[in-house]
PDB file of N, CA and C in Angstrom:
ATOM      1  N   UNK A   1       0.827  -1.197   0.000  1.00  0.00           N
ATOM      2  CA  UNK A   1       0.000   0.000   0.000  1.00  0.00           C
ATOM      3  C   UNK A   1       0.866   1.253   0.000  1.00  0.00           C
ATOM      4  N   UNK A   2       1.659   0.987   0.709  1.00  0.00           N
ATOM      5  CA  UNK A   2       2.815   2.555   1.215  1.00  0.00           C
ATOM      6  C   UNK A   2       3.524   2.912  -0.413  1.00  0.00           C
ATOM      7  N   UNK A   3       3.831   1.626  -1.289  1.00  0.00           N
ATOM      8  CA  UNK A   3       4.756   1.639  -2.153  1.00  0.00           C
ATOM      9  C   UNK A   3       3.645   2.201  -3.336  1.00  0.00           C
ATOM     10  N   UNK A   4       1.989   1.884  -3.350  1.00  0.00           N
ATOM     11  CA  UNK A   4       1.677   2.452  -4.333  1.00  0.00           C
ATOM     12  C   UNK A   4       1.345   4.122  -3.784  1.00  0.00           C
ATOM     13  N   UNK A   5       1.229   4.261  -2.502  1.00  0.00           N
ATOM     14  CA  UNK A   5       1.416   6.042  -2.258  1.00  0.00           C
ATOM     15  C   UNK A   5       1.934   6.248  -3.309  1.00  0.00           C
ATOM     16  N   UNK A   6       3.442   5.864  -2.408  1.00  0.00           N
ATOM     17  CA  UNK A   6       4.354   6.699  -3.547  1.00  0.00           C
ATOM     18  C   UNK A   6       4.227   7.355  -4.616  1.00  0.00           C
ATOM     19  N   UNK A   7       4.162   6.197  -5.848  1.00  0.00           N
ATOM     20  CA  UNK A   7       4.447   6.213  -6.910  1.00  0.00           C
ATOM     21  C   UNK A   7       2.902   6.917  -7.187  1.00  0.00           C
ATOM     22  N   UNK A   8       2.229   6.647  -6.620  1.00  0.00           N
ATOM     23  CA  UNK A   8       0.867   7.651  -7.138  1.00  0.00           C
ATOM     24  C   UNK A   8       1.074   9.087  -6.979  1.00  0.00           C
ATOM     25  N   UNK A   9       1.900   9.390  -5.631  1.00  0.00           N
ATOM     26  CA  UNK A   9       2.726  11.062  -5.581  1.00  0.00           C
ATOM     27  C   UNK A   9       3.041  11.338  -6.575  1.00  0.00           C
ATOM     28  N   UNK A  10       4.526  10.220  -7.153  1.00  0.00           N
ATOM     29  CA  UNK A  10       5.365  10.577  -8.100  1.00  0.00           C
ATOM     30  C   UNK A  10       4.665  10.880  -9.354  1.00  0.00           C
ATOM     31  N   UNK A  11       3.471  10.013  -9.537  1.00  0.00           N
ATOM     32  CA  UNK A  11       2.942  10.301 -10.709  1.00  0.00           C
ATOM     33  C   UNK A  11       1.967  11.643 -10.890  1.00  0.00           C
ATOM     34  N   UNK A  12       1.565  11.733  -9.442  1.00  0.00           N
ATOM     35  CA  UNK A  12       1.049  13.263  -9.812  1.00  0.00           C
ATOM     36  C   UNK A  12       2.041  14.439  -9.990  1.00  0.00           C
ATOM     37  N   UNK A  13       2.868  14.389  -9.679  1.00  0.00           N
ATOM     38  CA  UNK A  13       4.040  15.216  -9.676  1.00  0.00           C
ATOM     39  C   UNK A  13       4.468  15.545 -10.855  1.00  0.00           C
ATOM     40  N   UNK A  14       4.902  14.427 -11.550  1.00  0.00           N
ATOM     41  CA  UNK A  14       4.916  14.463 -12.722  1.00  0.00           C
ATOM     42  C   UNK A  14       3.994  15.116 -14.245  1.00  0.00           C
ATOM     43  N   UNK A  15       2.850  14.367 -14.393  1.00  0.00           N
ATOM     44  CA  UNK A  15       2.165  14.830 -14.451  1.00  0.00           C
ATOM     45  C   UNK A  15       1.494  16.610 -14.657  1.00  0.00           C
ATOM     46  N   UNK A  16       2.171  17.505 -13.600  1.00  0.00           N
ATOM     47  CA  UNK A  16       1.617  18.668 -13.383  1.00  0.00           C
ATOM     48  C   UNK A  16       1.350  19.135 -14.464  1.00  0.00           C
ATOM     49  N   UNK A  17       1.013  19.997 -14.789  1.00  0.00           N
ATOM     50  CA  UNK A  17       0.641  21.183 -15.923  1.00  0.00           C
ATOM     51  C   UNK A  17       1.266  22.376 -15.812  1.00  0.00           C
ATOM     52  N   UNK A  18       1.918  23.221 -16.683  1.00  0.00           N
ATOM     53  CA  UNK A  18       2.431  24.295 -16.154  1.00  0.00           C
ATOM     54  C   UNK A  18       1.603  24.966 -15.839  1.00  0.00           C
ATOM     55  N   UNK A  19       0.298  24.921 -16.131  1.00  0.00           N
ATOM     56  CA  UNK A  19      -0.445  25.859 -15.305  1.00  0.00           C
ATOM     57  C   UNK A  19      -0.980  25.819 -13.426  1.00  0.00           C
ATOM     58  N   UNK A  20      -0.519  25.055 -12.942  1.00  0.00           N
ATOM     59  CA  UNK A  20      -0.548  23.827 -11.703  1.00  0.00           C
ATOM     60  C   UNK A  20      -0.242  25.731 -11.272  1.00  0.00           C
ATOM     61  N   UNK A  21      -1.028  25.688  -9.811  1.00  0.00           N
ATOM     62  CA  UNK A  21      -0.498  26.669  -9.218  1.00  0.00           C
ATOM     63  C   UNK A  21       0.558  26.279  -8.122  1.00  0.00           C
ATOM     64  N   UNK A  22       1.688  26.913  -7.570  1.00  0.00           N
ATOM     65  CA  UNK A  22       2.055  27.022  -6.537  1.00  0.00           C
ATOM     66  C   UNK A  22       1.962  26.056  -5.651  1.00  0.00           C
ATOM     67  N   UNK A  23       0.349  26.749  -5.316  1.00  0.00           N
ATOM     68  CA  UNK A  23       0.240  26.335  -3.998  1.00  0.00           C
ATOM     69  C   UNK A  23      -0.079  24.811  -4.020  1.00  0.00           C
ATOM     70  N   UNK A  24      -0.559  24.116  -5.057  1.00  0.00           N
ATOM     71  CA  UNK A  24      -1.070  22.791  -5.145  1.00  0.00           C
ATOM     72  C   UNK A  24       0.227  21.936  -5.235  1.00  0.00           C
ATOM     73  N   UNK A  25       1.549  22.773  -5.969  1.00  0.00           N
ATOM     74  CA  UNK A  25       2.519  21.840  -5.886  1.00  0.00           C
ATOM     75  C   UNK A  25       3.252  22.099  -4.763  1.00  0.00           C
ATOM     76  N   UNK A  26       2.953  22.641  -3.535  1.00  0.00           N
ATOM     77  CA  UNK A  26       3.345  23.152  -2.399  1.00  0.00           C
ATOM     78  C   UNK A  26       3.018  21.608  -1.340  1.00  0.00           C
ATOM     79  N   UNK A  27       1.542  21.965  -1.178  1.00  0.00           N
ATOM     80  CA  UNK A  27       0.694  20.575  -1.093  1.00  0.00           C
ATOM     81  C   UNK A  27       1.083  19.224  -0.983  1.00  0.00           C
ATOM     82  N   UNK A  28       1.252  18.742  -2.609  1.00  0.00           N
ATOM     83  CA  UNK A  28       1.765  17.749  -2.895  1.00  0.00           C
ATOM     84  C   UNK A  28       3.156  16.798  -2.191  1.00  0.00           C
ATOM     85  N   UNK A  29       4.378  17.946  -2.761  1.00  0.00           N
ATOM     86  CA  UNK A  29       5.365  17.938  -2.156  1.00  0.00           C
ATOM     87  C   UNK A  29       6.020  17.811  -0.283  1.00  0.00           C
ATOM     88  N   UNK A  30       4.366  18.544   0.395  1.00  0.00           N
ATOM     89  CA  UNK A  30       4.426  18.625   1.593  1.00  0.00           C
ATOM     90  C   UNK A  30       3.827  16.919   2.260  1.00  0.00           C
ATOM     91  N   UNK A  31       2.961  16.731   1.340  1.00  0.00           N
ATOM     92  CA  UNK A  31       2.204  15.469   1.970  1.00  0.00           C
ATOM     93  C   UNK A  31       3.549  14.194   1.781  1.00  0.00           C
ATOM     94  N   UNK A  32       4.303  14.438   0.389  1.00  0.00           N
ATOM     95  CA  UNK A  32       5.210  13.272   0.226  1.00  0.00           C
ATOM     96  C   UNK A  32       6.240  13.628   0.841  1.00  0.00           C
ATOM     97  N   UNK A  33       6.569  14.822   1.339  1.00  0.00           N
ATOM     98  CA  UNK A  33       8.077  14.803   3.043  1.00  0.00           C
ATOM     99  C   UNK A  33       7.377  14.355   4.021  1.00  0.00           C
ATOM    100  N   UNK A  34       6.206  14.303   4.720  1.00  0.00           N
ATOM    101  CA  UNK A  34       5.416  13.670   5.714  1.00  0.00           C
ATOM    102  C   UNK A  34       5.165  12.517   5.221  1.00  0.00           C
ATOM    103  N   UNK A  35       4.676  11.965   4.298  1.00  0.00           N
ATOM    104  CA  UNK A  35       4.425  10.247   3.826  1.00  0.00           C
ATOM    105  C   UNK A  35       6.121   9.469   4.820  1.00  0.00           C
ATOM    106  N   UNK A  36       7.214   9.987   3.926  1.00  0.00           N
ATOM    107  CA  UNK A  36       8.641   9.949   4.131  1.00  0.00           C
ATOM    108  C   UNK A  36       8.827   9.524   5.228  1.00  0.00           C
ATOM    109  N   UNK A  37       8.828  10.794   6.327  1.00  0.00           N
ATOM    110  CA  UNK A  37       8.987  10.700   7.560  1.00  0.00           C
ATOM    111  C   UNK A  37       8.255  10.372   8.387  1.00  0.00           C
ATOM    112  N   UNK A  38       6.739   9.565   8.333  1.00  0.00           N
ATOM    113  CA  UNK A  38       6.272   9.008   8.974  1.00  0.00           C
ATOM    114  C   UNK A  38       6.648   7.553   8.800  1.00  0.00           C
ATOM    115  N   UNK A  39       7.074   7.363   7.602  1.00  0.00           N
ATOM    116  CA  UNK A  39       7.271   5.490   7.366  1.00  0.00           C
ATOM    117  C   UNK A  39       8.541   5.467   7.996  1.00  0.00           C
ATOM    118  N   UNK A  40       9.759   6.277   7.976  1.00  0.00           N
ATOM    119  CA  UNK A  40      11.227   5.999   8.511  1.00  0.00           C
ATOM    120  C   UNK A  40      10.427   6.192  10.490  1.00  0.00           C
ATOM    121  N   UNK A  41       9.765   6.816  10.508  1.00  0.00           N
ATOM    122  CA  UNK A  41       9.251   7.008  12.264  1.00  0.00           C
ATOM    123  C   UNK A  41       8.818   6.015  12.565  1.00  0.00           C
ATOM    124  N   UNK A  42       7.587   5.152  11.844  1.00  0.00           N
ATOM    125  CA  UNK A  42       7.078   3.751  12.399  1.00  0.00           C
ATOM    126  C   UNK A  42       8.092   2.683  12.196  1.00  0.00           C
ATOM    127  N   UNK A  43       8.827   2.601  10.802  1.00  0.00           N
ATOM    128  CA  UNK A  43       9.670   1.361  10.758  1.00  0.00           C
ATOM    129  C   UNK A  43      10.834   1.609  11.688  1.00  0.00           C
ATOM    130  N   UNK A  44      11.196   2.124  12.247  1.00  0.00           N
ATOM    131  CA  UNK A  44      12.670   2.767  13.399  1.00  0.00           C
ATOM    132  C   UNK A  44      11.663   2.194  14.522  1.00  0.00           C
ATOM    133  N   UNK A  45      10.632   2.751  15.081  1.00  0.00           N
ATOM    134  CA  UNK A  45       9.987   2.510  16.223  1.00  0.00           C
ATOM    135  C   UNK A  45       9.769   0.699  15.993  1.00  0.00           C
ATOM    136  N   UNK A  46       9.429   0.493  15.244  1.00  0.00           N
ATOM    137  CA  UNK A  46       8.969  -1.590  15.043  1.00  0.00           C
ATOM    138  C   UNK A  46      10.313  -2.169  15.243  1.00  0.00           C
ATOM    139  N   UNK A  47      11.155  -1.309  14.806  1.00  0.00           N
ATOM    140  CA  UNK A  47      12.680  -1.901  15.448  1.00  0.00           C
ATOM    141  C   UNK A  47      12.686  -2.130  16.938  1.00  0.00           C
ATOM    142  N   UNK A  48      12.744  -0.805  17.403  1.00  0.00           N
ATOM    143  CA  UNK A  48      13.367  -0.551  18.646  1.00  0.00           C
ATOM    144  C   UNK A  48      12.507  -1.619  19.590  1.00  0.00           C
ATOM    145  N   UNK A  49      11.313  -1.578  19.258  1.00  0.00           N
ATOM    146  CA  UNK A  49       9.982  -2.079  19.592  1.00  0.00           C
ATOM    147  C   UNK A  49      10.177  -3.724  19.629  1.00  0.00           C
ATOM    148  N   UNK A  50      10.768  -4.226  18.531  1.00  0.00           N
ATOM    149  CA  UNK A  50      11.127  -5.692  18.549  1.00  0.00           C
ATOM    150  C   UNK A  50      12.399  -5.909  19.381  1.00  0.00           C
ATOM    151  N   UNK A  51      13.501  -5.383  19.490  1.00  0.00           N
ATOM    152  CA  UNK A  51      14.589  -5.312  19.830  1.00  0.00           C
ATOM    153  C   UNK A  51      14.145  -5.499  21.474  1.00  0.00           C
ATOM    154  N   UNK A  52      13.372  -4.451  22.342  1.00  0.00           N
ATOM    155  CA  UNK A  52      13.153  -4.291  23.060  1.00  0.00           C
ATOM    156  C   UNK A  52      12.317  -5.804  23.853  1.00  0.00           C
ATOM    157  N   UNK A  53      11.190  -5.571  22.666  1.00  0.00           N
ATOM    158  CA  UNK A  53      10.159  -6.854  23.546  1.00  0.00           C
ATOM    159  C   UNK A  53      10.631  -8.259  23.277  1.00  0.00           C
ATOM    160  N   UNK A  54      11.237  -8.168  22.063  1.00  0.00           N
ATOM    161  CA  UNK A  54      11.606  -9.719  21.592  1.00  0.00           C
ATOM    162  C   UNK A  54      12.828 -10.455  21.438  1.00  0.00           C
ATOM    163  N   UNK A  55      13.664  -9.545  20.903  1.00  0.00           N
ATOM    164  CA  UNK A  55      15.616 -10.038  20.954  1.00  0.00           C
ATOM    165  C   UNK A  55      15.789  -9.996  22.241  1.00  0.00           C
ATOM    166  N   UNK A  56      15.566  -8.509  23.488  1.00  0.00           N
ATOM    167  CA  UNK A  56      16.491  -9.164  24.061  1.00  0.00           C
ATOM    168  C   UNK A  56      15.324  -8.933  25.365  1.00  0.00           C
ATOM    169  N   UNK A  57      14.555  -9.709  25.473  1.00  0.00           N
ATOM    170  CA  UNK A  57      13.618  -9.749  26.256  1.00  0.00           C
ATOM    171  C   UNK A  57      13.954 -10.023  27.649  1.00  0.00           C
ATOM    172  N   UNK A  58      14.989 -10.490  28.014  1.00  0.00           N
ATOM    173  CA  UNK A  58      15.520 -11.189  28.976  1.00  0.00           C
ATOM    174  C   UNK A  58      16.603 -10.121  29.468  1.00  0.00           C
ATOM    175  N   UNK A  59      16.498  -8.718  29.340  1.00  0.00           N
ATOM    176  CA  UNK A  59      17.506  -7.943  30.010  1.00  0.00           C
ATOM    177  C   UNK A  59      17.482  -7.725  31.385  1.00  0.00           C
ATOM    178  N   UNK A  60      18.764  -7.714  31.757  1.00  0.00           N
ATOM    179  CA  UNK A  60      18.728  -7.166  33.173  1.00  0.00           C
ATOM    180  C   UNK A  60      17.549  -5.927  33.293  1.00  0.00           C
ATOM    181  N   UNK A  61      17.112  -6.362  34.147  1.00  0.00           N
ATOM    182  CA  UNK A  61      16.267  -5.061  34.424  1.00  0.00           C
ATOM    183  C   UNK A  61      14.814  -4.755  33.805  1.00  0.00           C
ATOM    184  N   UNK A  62      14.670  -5.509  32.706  1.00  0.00           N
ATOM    185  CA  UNK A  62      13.597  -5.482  31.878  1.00  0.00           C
ATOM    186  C   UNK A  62      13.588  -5.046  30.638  1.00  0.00           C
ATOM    187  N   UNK A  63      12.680  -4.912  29.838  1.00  0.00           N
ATOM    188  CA  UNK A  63      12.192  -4.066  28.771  1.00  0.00           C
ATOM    189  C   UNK A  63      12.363  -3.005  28.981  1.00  0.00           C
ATOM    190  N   UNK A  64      12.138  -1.882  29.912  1.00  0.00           N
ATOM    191  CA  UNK A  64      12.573  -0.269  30.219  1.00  0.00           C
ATOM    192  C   UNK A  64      13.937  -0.262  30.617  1.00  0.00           C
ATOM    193  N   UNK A  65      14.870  -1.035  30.942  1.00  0.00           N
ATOM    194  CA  UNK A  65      16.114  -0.959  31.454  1.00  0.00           C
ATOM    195  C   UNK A  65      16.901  -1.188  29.861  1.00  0.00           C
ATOM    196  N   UNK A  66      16.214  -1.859  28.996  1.00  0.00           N
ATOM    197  CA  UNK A  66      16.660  -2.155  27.893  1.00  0.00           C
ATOM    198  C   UNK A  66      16.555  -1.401  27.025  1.00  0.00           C
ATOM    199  N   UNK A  67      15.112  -0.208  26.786  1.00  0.00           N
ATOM    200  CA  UNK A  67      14.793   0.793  26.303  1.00  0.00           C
ATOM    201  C   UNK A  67      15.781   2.173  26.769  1.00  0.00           C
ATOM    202  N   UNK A  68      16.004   2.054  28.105  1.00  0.00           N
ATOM    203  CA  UNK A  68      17.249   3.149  28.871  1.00  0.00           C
ATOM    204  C   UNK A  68      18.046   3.362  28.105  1.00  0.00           C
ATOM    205  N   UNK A  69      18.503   1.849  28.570  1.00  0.00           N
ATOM    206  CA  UNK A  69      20.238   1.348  27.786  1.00  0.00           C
ATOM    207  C   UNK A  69      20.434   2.008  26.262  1.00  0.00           C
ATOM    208  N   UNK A  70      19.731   1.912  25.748  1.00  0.00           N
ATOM    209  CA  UNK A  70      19.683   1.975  24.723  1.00  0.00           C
ATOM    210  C   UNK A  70      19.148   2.986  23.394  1.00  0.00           C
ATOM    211  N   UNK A  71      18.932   3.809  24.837  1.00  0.00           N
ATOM    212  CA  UNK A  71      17.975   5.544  23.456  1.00  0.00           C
ATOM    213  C   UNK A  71      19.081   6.164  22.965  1.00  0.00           C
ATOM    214  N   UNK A  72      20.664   5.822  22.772  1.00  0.00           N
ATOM    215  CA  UNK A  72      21.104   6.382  21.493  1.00  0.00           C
ATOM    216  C   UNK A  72      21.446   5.705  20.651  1.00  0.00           C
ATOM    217  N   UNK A  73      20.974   4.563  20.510  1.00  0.00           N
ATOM    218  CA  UNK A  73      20.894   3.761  19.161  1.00  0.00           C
ATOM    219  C   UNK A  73      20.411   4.654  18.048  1.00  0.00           C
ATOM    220  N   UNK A  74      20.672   4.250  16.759  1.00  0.00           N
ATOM    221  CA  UNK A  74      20.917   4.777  15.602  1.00  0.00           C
ATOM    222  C   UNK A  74      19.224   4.801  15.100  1.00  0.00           C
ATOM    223  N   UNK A  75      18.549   3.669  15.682  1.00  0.00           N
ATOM    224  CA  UNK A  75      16.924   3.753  15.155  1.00  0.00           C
ATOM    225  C   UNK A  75      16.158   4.623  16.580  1.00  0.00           C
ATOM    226  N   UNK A  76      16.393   4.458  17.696  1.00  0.00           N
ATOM    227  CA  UNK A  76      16.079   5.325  18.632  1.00  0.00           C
ATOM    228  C   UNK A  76      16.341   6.708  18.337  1.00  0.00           C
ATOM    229  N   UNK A  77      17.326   7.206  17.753  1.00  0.00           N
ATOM    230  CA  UNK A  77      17.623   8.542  17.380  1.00  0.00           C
ATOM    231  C   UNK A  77      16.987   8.982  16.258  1.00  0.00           C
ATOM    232  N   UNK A  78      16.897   8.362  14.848  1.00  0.00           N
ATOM    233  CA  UNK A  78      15.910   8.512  13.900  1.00  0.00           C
ATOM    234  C   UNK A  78      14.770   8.308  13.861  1.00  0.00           C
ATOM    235  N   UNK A  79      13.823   7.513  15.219  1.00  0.00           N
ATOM    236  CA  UNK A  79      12.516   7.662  15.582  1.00  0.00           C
ATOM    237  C   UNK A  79      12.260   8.804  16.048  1.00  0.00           C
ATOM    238  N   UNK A  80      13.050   9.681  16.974  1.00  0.00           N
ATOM    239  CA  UNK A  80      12.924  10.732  17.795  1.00  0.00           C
ATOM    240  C   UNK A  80      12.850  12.501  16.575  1.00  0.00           C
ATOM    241  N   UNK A  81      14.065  11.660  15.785  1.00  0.00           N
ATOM    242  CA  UNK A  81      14.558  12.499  14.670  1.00  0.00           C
ATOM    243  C   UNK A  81      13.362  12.909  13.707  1.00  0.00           C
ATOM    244  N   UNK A  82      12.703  11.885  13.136  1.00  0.00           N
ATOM    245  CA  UNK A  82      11.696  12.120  12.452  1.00  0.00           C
ATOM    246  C   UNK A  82      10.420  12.682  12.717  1.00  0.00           C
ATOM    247  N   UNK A  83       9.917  12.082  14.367  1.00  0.00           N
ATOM    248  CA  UNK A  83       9.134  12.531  14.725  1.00  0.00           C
ATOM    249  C   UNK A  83       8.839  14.178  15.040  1.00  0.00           C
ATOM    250  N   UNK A  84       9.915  14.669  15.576  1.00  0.00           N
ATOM    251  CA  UNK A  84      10.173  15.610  15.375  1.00  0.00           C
ATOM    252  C   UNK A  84      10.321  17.033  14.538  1.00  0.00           C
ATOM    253  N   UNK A  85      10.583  16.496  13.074  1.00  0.00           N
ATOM    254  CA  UNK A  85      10.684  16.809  11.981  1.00  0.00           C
ATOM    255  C   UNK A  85       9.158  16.966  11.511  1.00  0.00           C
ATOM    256  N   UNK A  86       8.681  16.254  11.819  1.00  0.00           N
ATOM    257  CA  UNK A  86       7.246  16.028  11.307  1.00  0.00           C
ATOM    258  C   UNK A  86       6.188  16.772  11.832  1.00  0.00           C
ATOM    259  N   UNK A  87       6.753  16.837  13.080  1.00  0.00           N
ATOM    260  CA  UNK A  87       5.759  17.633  14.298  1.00  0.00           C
ATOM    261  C   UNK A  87       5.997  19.213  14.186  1.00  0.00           C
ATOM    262  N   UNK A  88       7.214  19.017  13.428  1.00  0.00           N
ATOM    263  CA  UNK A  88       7.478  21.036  13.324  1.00  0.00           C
ATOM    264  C   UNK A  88       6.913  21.302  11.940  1.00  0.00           C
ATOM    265  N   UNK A  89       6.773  20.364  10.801  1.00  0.00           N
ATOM    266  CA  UNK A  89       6.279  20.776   9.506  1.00  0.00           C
ATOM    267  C   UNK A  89       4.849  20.669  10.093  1.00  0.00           C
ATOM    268  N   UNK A  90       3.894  20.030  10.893  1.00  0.00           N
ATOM    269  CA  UNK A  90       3.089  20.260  10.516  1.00  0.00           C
ATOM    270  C   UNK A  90       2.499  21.734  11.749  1.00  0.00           C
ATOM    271  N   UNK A  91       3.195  22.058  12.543  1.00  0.00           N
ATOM    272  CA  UNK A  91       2.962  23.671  13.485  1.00  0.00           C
ATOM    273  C   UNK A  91       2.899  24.763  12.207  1.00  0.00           C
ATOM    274  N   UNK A  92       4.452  24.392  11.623  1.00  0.00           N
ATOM    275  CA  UNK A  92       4.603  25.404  10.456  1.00  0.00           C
ATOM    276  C   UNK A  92       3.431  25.837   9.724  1.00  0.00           C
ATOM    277  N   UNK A  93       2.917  24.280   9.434  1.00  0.00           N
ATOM    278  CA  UNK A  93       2.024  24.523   8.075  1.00  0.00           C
ATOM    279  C   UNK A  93       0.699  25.168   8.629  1.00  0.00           C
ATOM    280  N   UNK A  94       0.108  24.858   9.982  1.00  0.00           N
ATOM    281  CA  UNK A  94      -0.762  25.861  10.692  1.00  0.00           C
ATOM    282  C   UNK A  94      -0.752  26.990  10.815  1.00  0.00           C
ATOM    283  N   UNK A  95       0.658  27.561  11.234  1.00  0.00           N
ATOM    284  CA  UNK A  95       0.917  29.078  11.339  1.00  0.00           C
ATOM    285  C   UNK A  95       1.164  29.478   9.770  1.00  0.00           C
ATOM    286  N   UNK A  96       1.152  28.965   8.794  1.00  0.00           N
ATOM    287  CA  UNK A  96       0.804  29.370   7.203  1.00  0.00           C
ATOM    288  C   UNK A  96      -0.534  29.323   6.569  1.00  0.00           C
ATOM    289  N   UNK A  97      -0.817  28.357   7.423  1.00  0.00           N
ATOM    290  CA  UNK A  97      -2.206  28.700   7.302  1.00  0.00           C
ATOM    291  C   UNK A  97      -3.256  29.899   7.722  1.00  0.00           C
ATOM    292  N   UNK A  98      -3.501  29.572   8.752  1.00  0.00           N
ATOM    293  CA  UNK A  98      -3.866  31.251   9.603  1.00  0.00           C
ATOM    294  C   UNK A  98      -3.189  32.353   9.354  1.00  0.00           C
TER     295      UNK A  98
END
């Protein structure tokens, strides 16, 4: 499903008309950096998420001692990273709005 997004973006993108205003290819472009960074946010989190409950389930300390240990991992940091990213494009796009 995620993979025909895409390419349904790409194809509207393509597609445009030079008469396409602005703001519609503003739009477009905005929904496919959020498509982006929501799939790198859930697939990073299903990591950390498996890592946590299922590889190493058996940590000292638990699942939260293991989640501790471990928030500067490279998918812990790009869950945080993205989410982030995502959460300021979409304030932005409110205060452009109003």
């Amino acid at each position: 499903m995620l993979v025909y997004m895409v390419f349904q973006t790409w194809y509207l993108m393509k597609g445009l008309k030079a008469k396409t205003s602005a703001k519609e290819k503003f739009y477009i472009c905005y929904g496919f950096i959020q498509l982006f960074l929501i799939t790198v946010e859930l697939g990073t989190h299903g990591i950390a998420g498996q890592f946590m409950w299922i590889d190493h389930r058996n940590f000292l300390g638990g699942p939260f001692a293991y989640y501790l240990s471990t928030s500067n991992a490279w998918y812990s940091v790009w869950d945080m990273v993205c989410g982030v990213i995502s959460n300021a494009m979409n304030d932005g796009l409110l205060v452009r709005i109003t």
